[in-house]
Protein backbone atom coordinates (compact mmCIF):
# COMPACT_ATOMS: atom_id res chain seq x y z
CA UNK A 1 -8.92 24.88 -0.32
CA UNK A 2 -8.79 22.16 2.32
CA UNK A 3 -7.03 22.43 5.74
CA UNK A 4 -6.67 19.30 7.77
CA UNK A 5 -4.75 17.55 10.80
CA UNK A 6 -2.89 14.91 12.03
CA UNK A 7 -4.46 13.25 15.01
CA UNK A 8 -2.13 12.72 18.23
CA UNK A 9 -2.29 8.96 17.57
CA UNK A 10 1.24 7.88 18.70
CA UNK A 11 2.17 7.30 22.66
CA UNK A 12 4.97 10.23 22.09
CA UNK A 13 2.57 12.80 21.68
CA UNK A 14 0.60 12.07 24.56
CA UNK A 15 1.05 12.84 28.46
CA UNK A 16 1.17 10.83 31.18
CA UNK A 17 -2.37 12.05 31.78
CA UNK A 18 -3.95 11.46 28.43
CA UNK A 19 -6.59 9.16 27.41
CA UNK A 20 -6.04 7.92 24.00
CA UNK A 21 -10.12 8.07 23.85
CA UNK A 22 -9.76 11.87 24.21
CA UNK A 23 -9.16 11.42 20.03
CA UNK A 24 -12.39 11.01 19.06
CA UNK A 25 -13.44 14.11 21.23
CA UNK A 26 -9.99 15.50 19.57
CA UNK A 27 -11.76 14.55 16.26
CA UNK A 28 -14.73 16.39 16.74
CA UNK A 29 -13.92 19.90 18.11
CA UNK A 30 -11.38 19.66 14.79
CA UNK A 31 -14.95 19.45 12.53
CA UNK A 32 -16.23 21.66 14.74
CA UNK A 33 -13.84 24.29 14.40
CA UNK A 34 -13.81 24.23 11.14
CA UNK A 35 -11.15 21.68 9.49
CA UNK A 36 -12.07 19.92 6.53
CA UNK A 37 -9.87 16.59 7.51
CA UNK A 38 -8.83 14.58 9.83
CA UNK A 39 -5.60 12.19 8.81
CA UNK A 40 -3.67 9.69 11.03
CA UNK A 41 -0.18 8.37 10.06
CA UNK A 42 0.46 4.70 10.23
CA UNK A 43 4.06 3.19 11.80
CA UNK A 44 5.23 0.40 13.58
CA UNK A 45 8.47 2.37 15.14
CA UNK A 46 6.62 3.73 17.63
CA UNK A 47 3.47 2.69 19.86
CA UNK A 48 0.35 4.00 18.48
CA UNK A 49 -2.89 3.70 18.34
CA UNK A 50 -3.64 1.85 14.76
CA UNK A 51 -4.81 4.02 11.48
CA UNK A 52 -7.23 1.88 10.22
CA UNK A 53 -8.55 1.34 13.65
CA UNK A 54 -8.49 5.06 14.63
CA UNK A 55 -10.68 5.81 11.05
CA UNK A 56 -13.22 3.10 11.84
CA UNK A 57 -13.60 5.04 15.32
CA UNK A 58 -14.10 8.57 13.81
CA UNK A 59 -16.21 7.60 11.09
CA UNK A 60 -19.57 7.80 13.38
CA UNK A 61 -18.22 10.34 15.74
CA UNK A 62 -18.08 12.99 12.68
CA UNK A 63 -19.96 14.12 10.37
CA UNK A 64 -18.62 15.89 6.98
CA UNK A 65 -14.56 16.07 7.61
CA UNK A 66 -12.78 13.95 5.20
CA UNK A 67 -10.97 11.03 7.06
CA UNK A 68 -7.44 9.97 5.40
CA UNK A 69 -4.19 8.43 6.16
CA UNK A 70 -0.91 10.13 5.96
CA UNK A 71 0.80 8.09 5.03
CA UNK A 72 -0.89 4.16 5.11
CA UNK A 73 1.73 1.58 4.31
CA UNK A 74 0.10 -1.19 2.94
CA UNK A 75 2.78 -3.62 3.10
CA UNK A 76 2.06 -4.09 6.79
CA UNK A 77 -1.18 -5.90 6.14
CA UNK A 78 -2.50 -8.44 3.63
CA UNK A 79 -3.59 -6.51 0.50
CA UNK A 80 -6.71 -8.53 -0.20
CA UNK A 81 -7.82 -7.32 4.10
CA UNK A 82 -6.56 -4.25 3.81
CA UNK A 83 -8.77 -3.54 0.78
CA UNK A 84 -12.05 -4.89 2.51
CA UNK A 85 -10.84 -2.70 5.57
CA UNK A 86 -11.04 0.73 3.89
CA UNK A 87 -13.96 -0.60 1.83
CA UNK A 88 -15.66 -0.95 5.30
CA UNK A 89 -14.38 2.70 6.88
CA UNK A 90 -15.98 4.18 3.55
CA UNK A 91 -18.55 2.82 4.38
CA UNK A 92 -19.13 3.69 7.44
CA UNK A 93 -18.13 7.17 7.11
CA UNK A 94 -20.52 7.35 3.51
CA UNK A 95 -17.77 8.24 1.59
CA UNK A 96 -15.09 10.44 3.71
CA UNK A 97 -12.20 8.02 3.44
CA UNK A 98 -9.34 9.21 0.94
CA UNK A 99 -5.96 7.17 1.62
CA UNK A 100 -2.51 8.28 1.36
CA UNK A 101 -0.17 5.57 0.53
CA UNK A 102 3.51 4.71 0.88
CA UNK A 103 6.43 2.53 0.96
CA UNK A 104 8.47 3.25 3.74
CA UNK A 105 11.89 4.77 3.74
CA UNK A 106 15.60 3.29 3.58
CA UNK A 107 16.99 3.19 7.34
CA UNK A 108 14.96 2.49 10.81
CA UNK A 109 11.73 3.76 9.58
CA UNK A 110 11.27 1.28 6.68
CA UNK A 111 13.48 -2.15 5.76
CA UNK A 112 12.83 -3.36 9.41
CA UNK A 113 9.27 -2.90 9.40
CA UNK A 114 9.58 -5.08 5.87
CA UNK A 115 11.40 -8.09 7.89
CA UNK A 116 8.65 -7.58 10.46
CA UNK A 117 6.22 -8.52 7.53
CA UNK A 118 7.74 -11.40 6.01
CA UNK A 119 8.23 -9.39 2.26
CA UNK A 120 11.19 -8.06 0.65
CA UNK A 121 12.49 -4.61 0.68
CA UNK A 122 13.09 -4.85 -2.75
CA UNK A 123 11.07 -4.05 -5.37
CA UNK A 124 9.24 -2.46 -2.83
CA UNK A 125 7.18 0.21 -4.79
CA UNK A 126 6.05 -2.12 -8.00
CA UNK A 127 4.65 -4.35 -5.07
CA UNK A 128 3.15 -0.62 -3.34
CA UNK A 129 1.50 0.00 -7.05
CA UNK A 130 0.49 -3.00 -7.70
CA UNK A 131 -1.76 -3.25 -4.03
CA UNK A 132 -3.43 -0.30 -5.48
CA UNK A 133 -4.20 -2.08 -8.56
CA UNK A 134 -5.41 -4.92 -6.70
CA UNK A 135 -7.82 -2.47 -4.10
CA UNK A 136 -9.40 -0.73 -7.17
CA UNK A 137 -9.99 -3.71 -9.13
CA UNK A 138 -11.09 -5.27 -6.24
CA UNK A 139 -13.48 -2.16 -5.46
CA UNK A 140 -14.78 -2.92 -8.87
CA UNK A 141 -15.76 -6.31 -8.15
CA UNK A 142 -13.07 -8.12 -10.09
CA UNK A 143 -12.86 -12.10 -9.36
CA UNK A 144 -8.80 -12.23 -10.19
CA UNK A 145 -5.93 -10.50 -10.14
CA UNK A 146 -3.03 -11.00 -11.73
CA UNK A 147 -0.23 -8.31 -11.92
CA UNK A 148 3.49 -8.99 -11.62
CA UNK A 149 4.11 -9.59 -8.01
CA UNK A 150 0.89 -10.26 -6.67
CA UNK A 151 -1.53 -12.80 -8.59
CA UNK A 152 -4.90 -13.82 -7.50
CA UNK A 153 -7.66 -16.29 -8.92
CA UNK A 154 -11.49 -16.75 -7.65
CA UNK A 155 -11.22 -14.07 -5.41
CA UNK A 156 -14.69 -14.43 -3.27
CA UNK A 157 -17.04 -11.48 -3.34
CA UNK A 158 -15.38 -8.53 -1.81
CA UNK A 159 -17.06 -5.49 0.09
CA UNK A 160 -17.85 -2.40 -2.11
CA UNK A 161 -17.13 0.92 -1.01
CA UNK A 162 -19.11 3.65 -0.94
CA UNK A 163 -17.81 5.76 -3.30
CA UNK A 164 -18.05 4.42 -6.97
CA UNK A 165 -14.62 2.78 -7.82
CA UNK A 166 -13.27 2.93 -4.32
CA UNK A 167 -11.65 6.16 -2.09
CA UNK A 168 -9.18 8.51 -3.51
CA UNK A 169 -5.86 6.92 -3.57
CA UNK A 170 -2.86 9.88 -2.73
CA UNK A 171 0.97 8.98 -3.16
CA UNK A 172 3.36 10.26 -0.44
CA UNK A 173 6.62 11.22 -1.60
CA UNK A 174 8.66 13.83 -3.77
CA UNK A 175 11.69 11.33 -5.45
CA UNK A 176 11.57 12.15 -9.53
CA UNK A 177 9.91 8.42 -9.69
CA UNK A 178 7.40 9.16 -7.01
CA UNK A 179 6.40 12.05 -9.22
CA UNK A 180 6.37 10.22 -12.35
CA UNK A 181 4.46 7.39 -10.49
CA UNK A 182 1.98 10.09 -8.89
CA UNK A 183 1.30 11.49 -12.79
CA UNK A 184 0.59 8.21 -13.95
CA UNK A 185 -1.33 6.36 -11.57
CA UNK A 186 -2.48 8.30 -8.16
CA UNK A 187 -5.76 10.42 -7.32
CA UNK A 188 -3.40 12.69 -5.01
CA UNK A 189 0.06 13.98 -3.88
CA UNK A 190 1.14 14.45 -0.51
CA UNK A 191 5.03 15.45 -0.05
CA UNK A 192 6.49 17.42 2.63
CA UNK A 193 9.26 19.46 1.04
CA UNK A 194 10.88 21.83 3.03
CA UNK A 195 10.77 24.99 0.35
CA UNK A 196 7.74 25.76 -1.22
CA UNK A 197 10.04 26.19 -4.90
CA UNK A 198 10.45 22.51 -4.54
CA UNK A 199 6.55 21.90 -4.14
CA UNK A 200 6.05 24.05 -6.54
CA UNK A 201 8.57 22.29 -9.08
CA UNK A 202 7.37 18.82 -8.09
CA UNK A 203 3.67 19.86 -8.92
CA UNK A 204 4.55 20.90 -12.24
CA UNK A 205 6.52 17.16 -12.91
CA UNK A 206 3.63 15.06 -11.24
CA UNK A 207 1.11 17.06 -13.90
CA UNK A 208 3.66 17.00 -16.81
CA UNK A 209 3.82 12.94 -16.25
CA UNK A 210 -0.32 13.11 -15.93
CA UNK A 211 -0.71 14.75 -19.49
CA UNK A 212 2.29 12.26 -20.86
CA UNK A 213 0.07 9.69 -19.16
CA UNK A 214 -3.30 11.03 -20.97
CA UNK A 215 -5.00 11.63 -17.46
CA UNK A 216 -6.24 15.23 -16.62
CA UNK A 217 -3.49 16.57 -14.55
CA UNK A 218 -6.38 19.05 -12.81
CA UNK A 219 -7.89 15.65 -11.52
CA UNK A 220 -4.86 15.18 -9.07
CA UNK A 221 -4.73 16.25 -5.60
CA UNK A 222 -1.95 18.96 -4.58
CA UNK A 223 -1.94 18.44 -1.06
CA UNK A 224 1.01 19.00 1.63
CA UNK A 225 2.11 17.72 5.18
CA UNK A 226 3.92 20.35 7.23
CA UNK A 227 4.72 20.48 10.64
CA UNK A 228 3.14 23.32 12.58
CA UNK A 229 3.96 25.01 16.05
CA UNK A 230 2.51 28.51 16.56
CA UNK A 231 4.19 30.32 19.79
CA UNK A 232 4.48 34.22 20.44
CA UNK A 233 7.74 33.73 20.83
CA UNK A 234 10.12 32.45 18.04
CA UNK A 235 12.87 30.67 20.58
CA UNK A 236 10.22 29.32 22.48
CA UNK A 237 8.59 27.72 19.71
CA UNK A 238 11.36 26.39 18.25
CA UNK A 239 12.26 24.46 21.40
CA UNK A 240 8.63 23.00 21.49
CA UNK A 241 9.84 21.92 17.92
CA UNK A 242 13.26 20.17 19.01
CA UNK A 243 11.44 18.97 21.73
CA UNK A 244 8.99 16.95 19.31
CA UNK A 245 11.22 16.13 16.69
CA UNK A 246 13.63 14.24 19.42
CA UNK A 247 10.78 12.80 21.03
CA UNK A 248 8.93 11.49 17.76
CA UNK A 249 11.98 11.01 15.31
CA UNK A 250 14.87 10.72 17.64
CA UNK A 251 16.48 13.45 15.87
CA UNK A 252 17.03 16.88 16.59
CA UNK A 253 14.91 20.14 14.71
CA UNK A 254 17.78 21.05 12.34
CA UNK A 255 18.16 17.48 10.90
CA UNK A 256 14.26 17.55 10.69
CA UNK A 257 13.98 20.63 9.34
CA UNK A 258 16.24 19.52 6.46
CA UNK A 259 14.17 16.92 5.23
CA UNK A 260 10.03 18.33 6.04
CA UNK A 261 8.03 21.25 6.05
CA UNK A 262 8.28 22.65 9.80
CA UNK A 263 6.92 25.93 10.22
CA UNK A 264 7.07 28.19 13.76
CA UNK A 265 6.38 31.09 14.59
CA UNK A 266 3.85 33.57 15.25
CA UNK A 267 0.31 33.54 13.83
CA UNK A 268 1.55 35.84 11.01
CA UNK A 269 4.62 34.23 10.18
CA UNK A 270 2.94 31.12 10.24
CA UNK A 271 0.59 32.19 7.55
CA UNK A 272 3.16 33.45 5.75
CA UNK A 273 5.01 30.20 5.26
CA UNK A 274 1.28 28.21 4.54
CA UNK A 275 0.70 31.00 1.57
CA UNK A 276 4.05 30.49 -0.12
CA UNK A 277 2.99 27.03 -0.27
CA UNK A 278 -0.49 27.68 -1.82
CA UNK A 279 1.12 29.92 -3.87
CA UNK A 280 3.19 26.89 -5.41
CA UNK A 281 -0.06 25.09 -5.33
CA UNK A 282 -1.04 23.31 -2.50
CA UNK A 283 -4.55 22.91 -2.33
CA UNK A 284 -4.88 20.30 0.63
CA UNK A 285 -2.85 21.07 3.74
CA UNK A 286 -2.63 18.65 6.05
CA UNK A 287 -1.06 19.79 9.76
CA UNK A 288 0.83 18.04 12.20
CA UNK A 289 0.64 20.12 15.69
CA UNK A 290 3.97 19.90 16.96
CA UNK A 291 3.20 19.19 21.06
CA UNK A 292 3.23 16.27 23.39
CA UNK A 293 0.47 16.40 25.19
CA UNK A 294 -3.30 16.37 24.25
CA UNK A 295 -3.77 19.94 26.14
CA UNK A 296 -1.44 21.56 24.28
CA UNK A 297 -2.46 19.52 20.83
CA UNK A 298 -5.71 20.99 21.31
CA UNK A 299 -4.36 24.90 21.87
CA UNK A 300 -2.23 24.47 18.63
CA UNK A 301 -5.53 23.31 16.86
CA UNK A 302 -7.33 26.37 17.92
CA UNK A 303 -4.56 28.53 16.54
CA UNK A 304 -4.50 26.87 13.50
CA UNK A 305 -8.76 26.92 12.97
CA UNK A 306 -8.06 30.80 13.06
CA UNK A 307 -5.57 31.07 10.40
CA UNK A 308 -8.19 28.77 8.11
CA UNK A 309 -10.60 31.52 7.00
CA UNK A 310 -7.20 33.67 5.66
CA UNK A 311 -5.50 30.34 3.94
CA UNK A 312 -8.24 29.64 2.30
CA UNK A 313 -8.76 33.71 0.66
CA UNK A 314 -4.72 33.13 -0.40
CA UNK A 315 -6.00 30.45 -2.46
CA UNK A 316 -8.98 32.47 -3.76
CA UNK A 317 -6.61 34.93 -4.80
CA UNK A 318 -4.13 32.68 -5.99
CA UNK A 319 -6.64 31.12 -7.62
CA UNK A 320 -7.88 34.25 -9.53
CA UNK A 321 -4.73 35.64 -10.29
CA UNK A 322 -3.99 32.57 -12.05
């Protein structure tokens, strides 16, 4: 059972104090408290301090956490690049790096940033597959390419990652093709469903499409991005949470809420919500500290390093009842 977080990268979650090199130091009290990953999301909606760039820093500044993206969209960069860039962070981190991909959404947060990149909204995720065809083979040393949208010949030597075959590549999303396509063709899933019966039914159709696909459905990732703010007090907390839903999605809690895992509450309650999803059969949970300021991102990772030791026995138990 792995429990991870989301770093602070973006300007919203920062005060007018912060220094946006406190994340490294953010970084390592994370491994040092005991989290198993650290993840940073990638967007151009809002300003932020860039994924790839933010990996490359933590990758000597920590020792053992696994360092991911939540989610990378590749269509921001060139795919041949972007594949020698997370070569290089695997690198440099000897192995650490697994990447979460995606394709954007319908609305602000996606078809603009496609414009923005000179490529076409549609078709969008046969292009989003066929990068990750392209970064494996790649990986592997191949010298073409040649898929349906993307075709490449005498490609020149490209850098190797450290782990044989390349990091572990996760798909982001919960859409009955995203499952299929997770089944068929991804290391990983990462959703953010807002009930845990919908996790649970989405694991069961991403490992259906796995066996259909002859793959070992046990070889896939069950992870999960939630939203976390732990507060004493239930009003207060949820305030924190409308605070940082407006502030980093325009968009108040109860829209949010609708549409991703958000959890507040106490400690208990908290853990209660994280436990119906490991009962469905989340085995990765990545955490998104719901504050806006580093000080208060780093109390809300405190509270969540406590709750790690009893997440991780629900899964034992899960685990063995199973």
């Amino acid at each position: 059972m792995d429990i991870g977080v989301l770093l602070p990268t973006a300007t919203a979650q920062w005060g007018a104090a912060d220094d946006p090199r406190e994340l490294v130091a953010f970084g390592r009290q994370a491994e040092r408290l005991g989290l198993s990953s650290l993840f940073v999301n990638d967007s151009l909606i809002s300003p932020r301090i860039e994924a790839l760039t933010m990996l490359a820093a933590l990758a000597p500044a920590t020792e053992a956490v696994t360092l991911g993206t939540a989610a990378l969209m590749p269509f921001l960069r060139r795919p041949v690049q972007a594949a020698q860039s997370l070569a290089s962070i695997d690198l440099l981190s000897g192995g650490r790096l697994t990447v979460t991909v995606g394709a954007g959404f319908p609305g602000r947060f996606g078809r603009p940033l496609y414009a923005l990149s000179e490529l076409p909204w549609e078709r969008r995720f046969a292009r989003l597959d066929e990068t990750v065809a392209l970064w494996r083979a790649l990986w592997d040393g191949a010298e073409s390419f040649h898929g349906e949208i993307l075709r490449f010949d005498g490609i020149p030597p490209a850098t190797r990652p450290y782990q044989a075959g390349g990091p572990p590549v996760w798909l982001g999303g919960a859409t009955p093709a995203a499952l299929a396509r997770t089944g068929r063709s991804y290391d990983g899933w990462l959703p953010y469903p807002p009930d845990p019966a919908d996790y649970a039914s989405g694991l069961r159709q991403v490992r259906r499409a796995a066996v259909d696909a002859g793959r070992a459905a046990e070889g896939i990732t069950p992870a999960l991005f939630v939203s976390v703010r732990i507060d004493d007090d239930a009003e207060s907390g949820r305030r924190a949470l409308d605070a940082y839903a407006r502030a980093v999605y325009g968009m108040p809690l109860e829209e949010l809420e609708r549409i991703q895992a958000v959890v507040t509450g106490s400690a208990d309650q908290v853990l209660g919500v994280l436990n119906r999803y490991v009962a469905a059969g989340a085995r990765h949970i990545v955490v998104r500290l719901a504050a806006l300021d580093l000080r208060s991102q780093c109390d809300q990772l405190e509270r969540i390093a406590d709750l790690v030791p009893a997440v991780r026995e629900a899964a034992h138990h899960t685990a063995g009842a199973g």
